[in-house]
C-alpha atoms as a PDB file:
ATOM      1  CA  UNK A   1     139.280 156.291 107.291  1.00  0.00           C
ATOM      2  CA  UNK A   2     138.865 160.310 107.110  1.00  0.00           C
ATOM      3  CA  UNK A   3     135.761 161.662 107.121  1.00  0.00           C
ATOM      4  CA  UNK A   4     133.888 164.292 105.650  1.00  0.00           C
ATOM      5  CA  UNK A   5     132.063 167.568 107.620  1.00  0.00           C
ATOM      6  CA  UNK A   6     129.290 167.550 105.299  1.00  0.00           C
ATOM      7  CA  UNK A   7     126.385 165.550 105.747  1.00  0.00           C
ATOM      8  CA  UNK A   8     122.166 165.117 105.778  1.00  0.00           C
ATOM      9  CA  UNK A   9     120.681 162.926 108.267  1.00  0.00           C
ATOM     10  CA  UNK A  10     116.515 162.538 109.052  1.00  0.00           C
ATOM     11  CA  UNK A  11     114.815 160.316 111.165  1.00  0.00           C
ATOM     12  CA  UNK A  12     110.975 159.962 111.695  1.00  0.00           C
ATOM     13  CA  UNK A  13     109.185 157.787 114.082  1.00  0.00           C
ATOM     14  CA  UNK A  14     105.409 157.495 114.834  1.00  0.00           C
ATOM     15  CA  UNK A  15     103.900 156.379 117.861  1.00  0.00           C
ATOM     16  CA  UNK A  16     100.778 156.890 120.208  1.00  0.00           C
ATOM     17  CA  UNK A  17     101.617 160.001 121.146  1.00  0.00           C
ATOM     18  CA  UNK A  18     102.414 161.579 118.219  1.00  0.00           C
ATOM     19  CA  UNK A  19     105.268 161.614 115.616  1.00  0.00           C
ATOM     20  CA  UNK A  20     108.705 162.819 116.106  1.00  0.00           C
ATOM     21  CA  UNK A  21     110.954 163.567 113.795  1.00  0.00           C
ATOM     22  CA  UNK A  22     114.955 164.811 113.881  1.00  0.00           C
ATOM     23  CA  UNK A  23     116.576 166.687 110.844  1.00  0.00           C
ATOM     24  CA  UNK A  24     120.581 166.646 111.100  1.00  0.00           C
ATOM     25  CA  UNK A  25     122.723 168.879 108.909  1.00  0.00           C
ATOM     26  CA  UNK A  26     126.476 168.683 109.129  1.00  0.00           C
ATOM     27  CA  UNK A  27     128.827 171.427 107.134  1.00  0.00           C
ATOM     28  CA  UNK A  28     132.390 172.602 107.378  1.00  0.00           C
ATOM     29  CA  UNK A  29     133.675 174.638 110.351  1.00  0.00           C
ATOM     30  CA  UNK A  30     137.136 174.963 112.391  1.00  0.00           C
ATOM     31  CA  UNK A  31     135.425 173.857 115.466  1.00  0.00           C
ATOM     32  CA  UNK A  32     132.421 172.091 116.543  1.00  0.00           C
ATOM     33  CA  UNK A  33     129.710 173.758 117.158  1.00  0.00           C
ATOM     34  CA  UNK A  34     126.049 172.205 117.468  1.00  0.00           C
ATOM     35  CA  UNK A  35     123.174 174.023 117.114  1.00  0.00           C
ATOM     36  CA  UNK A  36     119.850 172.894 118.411  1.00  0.00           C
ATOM     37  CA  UNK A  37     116.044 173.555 117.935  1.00  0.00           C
ATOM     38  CA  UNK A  38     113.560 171.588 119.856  1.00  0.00           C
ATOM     39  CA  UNK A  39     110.521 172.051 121.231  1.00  0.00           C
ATOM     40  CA  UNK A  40     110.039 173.715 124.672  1.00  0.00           C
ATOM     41  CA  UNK A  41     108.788 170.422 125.999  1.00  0.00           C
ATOM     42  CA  UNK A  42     112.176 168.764 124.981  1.00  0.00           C
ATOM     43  CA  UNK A  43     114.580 171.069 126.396  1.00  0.00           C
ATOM     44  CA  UNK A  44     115.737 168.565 129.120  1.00  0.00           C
ATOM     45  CA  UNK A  45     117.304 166.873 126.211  1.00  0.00           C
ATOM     46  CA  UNK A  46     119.839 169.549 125.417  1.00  0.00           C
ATOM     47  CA  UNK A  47     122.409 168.458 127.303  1.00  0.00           C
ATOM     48  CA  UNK A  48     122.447 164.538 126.734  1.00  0.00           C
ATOM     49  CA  UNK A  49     122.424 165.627 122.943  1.00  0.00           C
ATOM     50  CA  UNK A  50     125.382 167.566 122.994  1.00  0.00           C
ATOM     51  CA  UNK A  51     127.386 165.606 124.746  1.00  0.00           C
ATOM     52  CA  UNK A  52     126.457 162.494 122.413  1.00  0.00           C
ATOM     53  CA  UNK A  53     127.696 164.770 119.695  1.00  0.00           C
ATOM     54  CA  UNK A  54     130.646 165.668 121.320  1.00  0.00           C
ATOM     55  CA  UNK A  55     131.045 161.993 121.302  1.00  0.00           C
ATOM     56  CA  UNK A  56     130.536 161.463 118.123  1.00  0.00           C
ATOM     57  CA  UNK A  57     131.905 164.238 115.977  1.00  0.00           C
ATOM     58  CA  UNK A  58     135.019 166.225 116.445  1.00  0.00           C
ATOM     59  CA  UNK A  59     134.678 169.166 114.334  1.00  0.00           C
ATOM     60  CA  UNK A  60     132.149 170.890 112.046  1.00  0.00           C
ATOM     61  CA  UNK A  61     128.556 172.710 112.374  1.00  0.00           C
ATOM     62  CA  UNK A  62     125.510 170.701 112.976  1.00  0.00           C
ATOM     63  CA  UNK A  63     122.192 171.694 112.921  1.00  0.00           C
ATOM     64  CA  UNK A  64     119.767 169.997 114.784  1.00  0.00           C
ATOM     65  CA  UNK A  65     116.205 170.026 114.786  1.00  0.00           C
ATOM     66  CA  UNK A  66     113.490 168.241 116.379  1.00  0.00           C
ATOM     67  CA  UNK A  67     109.517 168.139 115.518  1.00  0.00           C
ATOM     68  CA  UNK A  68     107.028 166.903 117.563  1.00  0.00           C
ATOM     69  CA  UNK A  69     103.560 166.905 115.788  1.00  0.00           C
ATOM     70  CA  UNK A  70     100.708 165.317 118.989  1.00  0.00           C
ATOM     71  CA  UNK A  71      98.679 162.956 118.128  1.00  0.00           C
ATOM     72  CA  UNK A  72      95.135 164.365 119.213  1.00  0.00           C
ATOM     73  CA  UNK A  73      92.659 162.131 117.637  1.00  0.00           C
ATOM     74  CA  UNK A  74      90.286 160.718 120.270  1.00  0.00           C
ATOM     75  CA  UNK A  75      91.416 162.401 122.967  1.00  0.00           C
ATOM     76  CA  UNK A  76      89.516 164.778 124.906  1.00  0.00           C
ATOM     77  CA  UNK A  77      90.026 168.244 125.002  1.00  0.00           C
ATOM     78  CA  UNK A  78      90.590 170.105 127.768  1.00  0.00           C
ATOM     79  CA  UNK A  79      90.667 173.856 128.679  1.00  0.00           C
ATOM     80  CA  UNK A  80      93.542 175.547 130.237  1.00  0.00           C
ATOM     81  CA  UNK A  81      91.852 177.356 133.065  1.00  0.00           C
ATOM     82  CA  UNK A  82      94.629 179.459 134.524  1.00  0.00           C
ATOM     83  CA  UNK A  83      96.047 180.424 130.693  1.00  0.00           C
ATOM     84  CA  UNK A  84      92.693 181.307 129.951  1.00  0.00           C
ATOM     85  CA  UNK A  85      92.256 183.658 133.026  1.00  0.00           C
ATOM     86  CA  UNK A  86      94.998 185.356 132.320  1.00  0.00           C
ATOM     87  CA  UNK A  87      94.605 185.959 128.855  1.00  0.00           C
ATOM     88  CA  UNK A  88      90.964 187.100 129.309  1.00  0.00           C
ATOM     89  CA  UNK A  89      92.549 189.441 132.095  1.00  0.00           C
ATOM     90  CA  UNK A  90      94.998 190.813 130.099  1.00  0.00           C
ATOM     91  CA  UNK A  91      92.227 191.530 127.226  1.00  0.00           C
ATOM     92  CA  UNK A  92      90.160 193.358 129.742  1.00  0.00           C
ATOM     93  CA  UNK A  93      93.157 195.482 131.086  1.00  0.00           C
ATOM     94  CA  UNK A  94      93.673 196.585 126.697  1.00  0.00           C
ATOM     95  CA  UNK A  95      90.010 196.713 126.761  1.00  0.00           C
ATOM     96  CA  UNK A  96      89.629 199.354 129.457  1.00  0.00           C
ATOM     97  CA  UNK A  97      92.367 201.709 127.267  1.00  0.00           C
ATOM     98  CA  UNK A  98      89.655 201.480 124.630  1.00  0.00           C
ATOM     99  CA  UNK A  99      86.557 203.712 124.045  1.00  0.00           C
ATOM    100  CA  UNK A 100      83.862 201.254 123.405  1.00  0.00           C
ATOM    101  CA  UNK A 101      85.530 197.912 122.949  1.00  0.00           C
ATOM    102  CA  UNK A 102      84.442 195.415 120.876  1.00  0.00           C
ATOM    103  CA  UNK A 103      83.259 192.245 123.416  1.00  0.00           C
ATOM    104  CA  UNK A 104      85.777 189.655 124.028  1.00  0.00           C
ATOM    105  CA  UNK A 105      85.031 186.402 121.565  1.00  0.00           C
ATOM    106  CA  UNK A 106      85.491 183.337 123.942  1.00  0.00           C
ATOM    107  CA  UNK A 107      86.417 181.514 120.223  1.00  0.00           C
ATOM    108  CA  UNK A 108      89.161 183.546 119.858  1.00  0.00           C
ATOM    109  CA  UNK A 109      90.242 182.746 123.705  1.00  0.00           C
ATOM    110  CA  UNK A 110      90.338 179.039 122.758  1.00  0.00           C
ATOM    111  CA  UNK A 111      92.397 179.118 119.338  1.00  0.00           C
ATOM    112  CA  UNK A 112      95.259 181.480 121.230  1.00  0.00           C
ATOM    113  CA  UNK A 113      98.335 178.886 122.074  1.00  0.00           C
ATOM    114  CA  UNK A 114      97.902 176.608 125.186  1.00  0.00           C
ATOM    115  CA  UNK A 115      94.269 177.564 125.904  1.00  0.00           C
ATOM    116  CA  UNK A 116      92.724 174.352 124.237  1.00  0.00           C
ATOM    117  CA  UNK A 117      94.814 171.738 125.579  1.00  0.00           C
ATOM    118  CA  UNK A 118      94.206 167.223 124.577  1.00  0.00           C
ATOM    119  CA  UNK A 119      95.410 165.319 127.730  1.00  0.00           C
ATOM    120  CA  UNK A 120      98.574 165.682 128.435  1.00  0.00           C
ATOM    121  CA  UNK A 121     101.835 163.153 126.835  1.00  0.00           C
ATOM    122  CA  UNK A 122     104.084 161.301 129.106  1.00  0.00           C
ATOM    123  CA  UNK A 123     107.161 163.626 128.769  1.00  0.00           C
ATOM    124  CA  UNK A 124     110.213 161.013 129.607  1.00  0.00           C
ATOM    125  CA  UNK A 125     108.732 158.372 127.501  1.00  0.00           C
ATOM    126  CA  UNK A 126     108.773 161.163 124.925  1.00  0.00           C
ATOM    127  CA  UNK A 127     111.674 161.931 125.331  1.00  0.00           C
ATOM    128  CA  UNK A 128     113.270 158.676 125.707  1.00  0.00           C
ATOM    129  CA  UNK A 129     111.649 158.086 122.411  1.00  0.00           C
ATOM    130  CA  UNK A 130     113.532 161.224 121.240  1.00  0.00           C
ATOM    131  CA  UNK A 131     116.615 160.283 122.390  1.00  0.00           C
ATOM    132  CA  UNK A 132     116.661 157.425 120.491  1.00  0.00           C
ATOM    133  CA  UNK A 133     115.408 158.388 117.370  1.00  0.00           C
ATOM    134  CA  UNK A 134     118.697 161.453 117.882  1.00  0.00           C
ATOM    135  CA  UNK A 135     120.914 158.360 118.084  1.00  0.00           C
ATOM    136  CA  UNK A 136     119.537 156.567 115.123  1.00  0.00           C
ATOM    137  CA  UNK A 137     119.935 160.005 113.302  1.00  0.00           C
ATOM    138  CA  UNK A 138     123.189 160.727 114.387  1.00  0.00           C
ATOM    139  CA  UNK A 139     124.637 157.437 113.259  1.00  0.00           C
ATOM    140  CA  UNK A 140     123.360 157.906 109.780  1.00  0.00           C
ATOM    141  CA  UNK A 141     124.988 161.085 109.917  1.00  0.00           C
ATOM    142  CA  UNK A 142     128.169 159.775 110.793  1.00  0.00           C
ATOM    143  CA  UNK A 143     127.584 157.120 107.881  1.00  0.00           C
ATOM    144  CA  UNK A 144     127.279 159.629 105.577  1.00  0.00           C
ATOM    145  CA  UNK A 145     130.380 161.669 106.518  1.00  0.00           C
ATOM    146  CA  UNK A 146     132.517 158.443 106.207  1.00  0.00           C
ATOM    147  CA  UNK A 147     131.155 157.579 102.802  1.00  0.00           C
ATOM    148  CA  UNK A 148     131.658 161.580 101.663  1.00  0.00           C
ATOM    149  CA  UNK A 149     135.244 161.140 103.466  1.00  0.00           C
ATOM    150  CA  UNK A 150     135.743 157.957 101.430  1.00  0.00           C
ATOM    151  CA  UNK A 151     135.428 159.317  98.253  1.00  0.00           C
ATOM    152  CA  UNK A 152     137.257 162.658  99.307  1.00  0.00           C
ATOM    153  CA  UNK A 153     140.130 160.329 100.095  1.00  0.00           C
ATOM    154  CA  UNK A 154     139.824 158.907  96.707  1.00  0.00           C
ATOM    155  CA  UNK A 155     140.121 162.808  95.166  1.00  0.00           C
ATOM    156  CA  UNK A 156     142.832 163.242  97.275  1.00  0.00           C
ATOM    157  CA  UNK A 157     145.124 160.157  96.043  1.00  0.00           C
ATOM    158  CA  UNK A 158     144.975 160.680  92.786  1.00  0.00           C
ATOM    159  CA  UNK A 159     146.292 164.116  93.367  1.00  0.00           C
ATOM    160  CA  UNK A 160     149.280 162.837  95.248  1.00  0.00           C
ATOM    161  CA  UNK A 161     149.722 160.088  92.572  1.00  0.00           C
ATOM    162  CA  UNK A 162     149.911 162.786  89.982  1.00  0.00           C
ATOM    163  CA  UNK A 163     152.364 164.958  92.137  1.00  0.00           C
ATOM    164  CA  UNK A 164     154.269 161.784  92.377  1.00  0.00           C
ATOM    165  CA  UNK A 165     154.530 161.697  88.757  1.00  0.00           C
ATOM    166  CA  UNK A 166     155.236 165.370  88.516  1.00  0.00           C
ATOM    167  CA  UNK A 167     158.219 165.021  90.541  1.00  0.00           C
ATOM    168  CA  UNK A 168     159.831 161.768  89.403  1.00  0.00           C
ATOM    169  CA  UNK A 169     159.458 163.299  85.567  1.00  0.00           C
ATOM    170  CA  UNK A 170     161.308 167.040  86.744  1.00  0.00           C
ATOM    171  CA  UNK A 171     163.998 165.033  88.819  1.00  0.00           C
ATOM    172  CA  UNK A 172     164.696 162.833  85.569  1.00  0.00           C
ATOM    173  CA  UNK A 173     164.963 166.265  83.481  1.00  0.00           C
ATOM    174  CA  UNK A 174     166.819 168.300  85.760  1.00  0.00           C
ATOM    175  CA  UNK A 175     169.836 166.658  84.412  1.00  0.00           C
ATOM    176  CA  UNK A 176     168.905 167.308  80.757  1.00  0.00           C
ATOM    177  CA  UNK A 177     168.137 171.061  81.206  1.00  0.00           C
ATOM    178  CA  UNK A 178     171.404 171.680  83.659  1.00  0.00           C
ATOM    179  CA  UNK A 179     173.155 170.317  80.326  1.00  0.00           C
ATOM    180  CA  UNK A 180     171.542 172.488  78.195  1.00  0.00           C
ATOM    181  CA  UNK A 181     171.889 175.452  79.686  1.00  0.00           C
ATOM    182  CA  UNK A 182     175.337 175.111  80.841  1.00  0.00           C
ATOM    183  CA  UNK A 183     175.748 175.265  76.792  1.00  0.00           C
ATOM    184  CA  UNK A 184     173.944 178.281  76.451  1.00  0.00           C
ATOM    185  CA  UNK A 185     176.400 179.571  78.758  1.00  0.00           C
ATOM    186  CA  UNK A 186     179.584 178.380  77.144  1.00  0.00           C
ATOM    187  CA  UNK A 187     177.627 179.036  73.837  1.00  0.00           C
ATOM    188  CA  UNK A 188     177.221 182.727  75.310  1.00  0.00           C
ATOM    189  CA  UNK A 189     181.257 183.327  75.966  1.00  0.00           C
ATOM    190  CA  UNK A 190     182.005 181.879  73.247  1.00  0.00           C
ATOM    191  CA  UNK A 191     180.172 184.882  70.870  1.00  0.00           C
ATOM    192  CA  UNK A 192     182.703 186.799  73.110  1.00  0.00           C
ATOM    193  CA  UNK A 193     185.849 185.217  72.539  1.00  0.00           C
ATOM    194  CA  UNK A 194     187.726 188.297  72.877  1.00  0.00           C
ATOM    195  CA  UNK A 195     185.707 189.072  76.451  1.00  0.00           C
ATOM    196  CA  UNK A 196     186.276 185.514  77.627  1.00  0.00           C
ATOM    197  CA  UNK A 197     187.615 185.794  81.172  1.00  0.00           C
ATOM    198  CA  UNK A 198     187.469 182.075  82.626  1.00  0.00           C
ATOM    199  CA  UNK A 199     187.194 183.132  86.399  1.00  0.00           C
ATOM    200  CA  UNK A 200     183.668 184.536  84.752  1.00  0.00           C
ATOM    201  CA  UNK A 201     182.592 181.567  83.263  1.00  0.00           C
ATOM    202  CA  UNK A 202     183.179 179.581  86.559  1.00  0.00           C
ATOM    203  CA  UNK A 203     181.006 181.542  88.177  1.00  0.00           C
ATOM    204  CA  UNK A 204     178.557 181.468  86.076  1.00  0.00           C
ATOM    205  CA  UNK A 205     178.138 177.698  85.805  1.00  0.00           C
ATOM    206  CA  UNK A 206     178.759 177.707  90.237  1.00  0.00           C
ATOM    207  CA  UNK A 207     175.782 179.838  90.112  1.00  0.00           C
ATOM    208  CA  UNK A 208     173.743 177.884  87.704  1.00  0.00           C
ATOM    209  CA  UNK A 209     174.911 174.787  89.804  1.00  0.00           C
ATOM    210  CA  UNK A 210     173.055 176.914  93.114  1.00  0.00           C
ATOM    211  CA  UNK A 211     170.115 177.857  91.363  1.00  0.00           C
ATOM    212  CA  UNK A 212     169.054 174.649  89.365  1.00  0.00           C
ATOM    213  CA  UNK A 213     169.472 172.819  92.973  1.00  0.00           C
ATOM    214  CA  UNK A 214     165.904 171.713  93.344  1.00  0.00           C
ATOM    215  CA  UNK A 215     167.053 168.198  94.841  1.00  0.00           C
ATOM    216  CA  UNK A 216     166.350 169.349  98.366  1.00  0.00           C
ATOM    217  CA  UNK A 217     163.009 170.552  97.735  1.00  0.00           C
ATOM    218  CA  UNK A 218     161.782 167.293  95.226  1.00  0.00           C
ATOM    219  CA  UNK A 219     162.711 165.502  98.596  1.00  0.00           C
ATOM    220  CA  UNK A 220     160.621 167.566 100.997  1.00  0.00           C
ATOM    221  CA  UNK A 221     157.757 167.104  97.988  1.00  0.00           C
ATOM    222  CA  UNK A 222     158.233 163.366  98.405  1.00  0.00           C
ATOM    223  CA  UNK A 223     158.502 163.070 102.132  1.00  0.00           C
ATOM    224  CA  UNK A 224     155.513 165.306 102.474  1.00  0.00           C
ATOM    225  CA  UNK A 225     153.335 163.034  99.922  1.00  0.00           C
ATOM    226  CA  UNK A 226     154.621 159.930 101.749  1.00  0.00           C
ATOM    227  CA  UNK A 227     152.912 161.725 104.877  1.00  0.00           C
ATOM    228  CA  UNK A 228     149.575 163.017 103.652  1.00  0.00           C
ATOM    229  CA  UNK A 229     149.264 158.814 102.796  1.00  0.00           C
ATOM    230  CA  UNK A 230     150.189 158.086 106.161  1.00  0.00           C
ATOM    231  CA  UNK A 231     147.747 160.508 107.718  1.00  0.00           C
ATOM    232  CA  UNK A 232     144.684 159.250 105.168  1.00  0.00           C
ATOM    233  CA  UNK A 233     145.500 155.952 106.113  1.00  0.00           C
ATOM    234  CA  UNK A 234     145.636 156.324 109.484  1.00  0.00           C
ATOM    235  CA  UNK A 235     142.238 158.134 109.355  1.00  0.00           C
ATOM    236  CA  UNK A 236     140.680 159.771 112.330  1.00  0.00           C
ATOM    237  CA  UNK A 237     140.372 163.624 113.362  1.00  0.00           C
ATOM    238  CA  UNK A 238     143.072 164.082 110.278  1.00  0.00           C
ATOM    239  CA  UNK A 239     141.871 167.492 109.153  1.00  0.00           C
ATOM    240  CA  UNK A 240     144.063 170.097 110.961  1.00  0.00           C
ATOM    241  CA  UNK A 241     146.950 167.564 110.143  1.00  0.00           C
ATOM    242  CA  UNK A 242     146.438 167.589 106.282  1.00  0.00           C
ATOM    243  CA  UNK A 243     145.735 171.475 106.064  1.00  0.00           C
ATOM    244  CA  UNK A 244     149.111 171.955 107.460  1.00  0.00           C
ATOM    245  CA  UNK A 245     150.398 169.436 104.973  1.00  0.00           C
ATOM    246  CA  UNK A 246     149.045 171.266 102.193  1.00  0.00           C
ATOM    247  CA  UNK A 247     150.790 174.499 103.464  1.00  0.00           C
ATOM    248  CA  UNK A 248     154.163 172.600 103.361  1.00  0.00           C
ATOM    249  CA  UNK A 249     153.768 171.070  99.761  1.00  0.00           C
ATOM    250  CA  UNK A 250     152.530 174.728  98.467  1.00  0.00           C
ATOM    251  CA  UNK A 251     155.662 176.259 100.387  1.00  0.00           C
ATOM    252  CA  UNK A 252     157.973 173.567  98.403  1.00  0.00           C
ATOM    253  CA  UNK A 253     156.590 174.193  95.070  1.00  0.00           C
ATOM    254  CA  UNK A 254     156.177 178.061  95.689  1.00  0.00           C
ATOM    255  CA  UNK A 255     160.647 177.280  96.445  1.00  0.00           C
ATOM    256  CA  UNK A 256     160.731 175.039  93.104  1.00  0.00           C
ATOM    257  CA  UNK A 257     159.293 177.666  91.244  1.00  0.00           C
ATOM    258  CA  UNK A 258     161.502 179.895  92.182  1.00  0.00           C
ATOM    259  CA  UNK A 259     164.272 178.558  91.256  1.00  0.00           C
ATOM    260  CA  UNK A 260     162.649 177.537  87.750  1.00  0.00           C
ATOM    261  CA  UNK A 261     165.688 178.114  85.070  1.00  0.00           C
ATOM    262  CA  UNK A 262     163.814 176.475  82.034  1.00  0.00           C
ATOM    263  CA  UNK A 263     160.652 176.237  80.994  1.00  0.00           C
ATOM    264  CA  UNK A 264     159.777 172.854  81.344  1.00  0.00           C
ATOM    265  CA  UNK A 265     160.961 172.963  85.200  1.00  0.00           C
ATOM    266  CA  UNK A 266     158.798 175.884  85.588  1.00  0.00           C
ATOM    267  CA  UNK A 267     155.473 174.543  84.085  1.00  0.00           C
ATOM    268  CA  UNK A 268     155.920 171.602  86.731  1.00  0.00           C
ATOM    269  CA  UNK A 269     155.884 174.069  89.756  1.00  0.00           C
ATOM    270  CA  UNK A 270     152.802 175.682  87.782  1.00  0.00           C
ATOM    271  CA  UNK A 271     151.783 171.675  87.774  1.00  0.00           C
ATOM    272  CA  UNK A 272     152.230 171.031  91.053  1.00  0.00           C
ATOM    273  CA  UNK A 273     150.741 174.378  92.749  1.00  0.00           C
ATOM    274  CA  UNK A 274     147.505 173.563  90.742  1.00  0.00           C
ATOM    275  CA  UNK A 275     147.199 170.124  91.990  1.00  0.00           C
ATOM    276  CA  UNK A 276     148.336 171.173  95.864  1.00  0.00           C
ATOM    277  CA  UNK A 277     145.178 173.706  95.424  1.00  0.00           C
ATOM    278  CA  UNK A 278     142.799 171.525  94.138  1.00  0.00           C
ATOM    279  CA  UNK A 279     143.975 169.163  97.429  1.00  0.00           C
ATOM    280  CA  UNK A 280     143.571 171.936  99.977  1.00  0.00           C
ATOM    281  CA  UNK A 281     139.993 172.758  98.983  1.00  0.00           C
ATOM    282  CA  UNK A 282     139.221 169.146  99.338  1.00  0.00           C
ATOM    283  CA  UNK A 283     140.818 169.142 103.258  1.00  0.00           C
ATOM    284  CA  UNK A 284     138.984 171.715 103.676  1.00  0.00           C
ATOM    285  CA  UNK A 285     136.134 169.327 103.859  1.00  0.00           C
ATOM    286  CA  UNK A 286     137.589 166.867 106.320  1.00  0.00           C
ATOM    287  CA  UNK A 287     137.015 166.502 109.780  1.00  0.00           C
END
């Protein structure tokens, strides 16, 4: 099964100490490349979770984000002494720049960040708790990008299945419109009986015969269909794989188009180049 780079993932647990929530976000990109936000408190984390995700994904961008709101009900609060002395030192150094400063408000000491402190949280049973609520999140990440991946194969296969079809009808009329313009060429001389030189004619209809030669390239469009099956079915890391792929069925029809001598043989190539497009903006989606 292929899967998809695009994906949502959130996970949310609440516990004595507070609740802890992850937010994952998964898009297209060559490489992979994580991106994290957690709390300062959390950092020891960083590099378990990348390496998990290194585990787990092989390409794409992910955004990660932790919150941590505490749980302070009923717990004491307690004042950071040595955050407060410094912040009340650095006021007085501002103050003394000042020509009659206002007095310092020991309110506004207590609401600056870190002064008022609740007792402190066990950090590694937060984050072991954190840990495993990433896990739990990056697993229904993953579930999501298979099920996107699922239905991108879908897309995908009834593309092929109509390129199929494209190429079994032109390979059945090639035949039919050799015919009918090797009249138009006999049709042609023979306006200009008088002109008629038969070592013209035959070449002519040899280079008709070279042009209208598309067998070698319906082949290649088969063999490379045949393929892009294979590698959906095999499923995996596929992505770099089927881009390629796309770049050799676009190269084929851009050849079949080419060598278009009726109309019919070039709306197929038109066909075909639309369909090979429509596939290469869906791999652009799979990991």
């Amino acid at each position: 099964m292929v899967h998809s780079m695009t994906a949502f993932a959130r996970a949310e647990r609440a516990g004595a100490q507070g609740t802890l929530s992850w937010e994952l976000r998964s898009v297209n990109h060559r490489y992979l490349e994580p991106h994290l936000r957690l709390p300062e408190s959390f950092r020891d984390l960083e590099g378990v979770i990348r390496e998990a995700l290194r585990q787990g994904l092989s390409r794409g961008k992910v955004e990660c984000n932790l919150r941590f709101v505490e749980e302070t009900a009923g717990k004491p609060l307690q004042v950071d002494r040595e955050r407060a002395a410094q912040l009340v030192a650095a006021a007085e150094t501002v103050a003394s720049l000042i020509n009659q400063p206002a007095p310092l408000n020991p309110l506004e000491v207590l609401a600056w960040p870190g002064v008022l402190v609740a007792d402190a949280s066990d950090p590694q049973a937060l984050n072991s708790e954190a840990l495993t609520l990433f896990n739990q999140a990056l697993a229904e990440l993953k579930n999501g990008r298979a099920r996107e991946g699922s239905d991108l194969a879908a897309l995908l296969t009834e593309r092929l299945d109509s390129i199929q079809q494209e190429v079994a009808t032109l390979r059945q009329l090639v035949p039919q419109m050799l015919n009918t313009q090797r009249q138009k060429i006999l049709d042609r001389f023979s306006d200009l009986r008088a002109e008629l030189d038969p070592q013209r004619l035959e070449q002519e209809l040899v280079l008709l015969a070279q042009k209208s030669d598309v067998a070698e390239e319906l082949d290649r469009l088969g063999t490379h269909v045949s393929e892009v099956r294979r590698v959906l079915k095999a499923g995996g890391a596929a992505g770099r794989r089927l881009d390629f792929l796309m770049q050799e069925l676009n190269r084929e029809a851009n050849t079949l188009g080419s060598k278009a001598f009726d109309p019919r043989s070039t709306q197929a190539a038109v066909n075909l180049k639309v369909l090979i497009e429509q596939m290469r903006e869906q791999v652009q989606n799979i990991e």
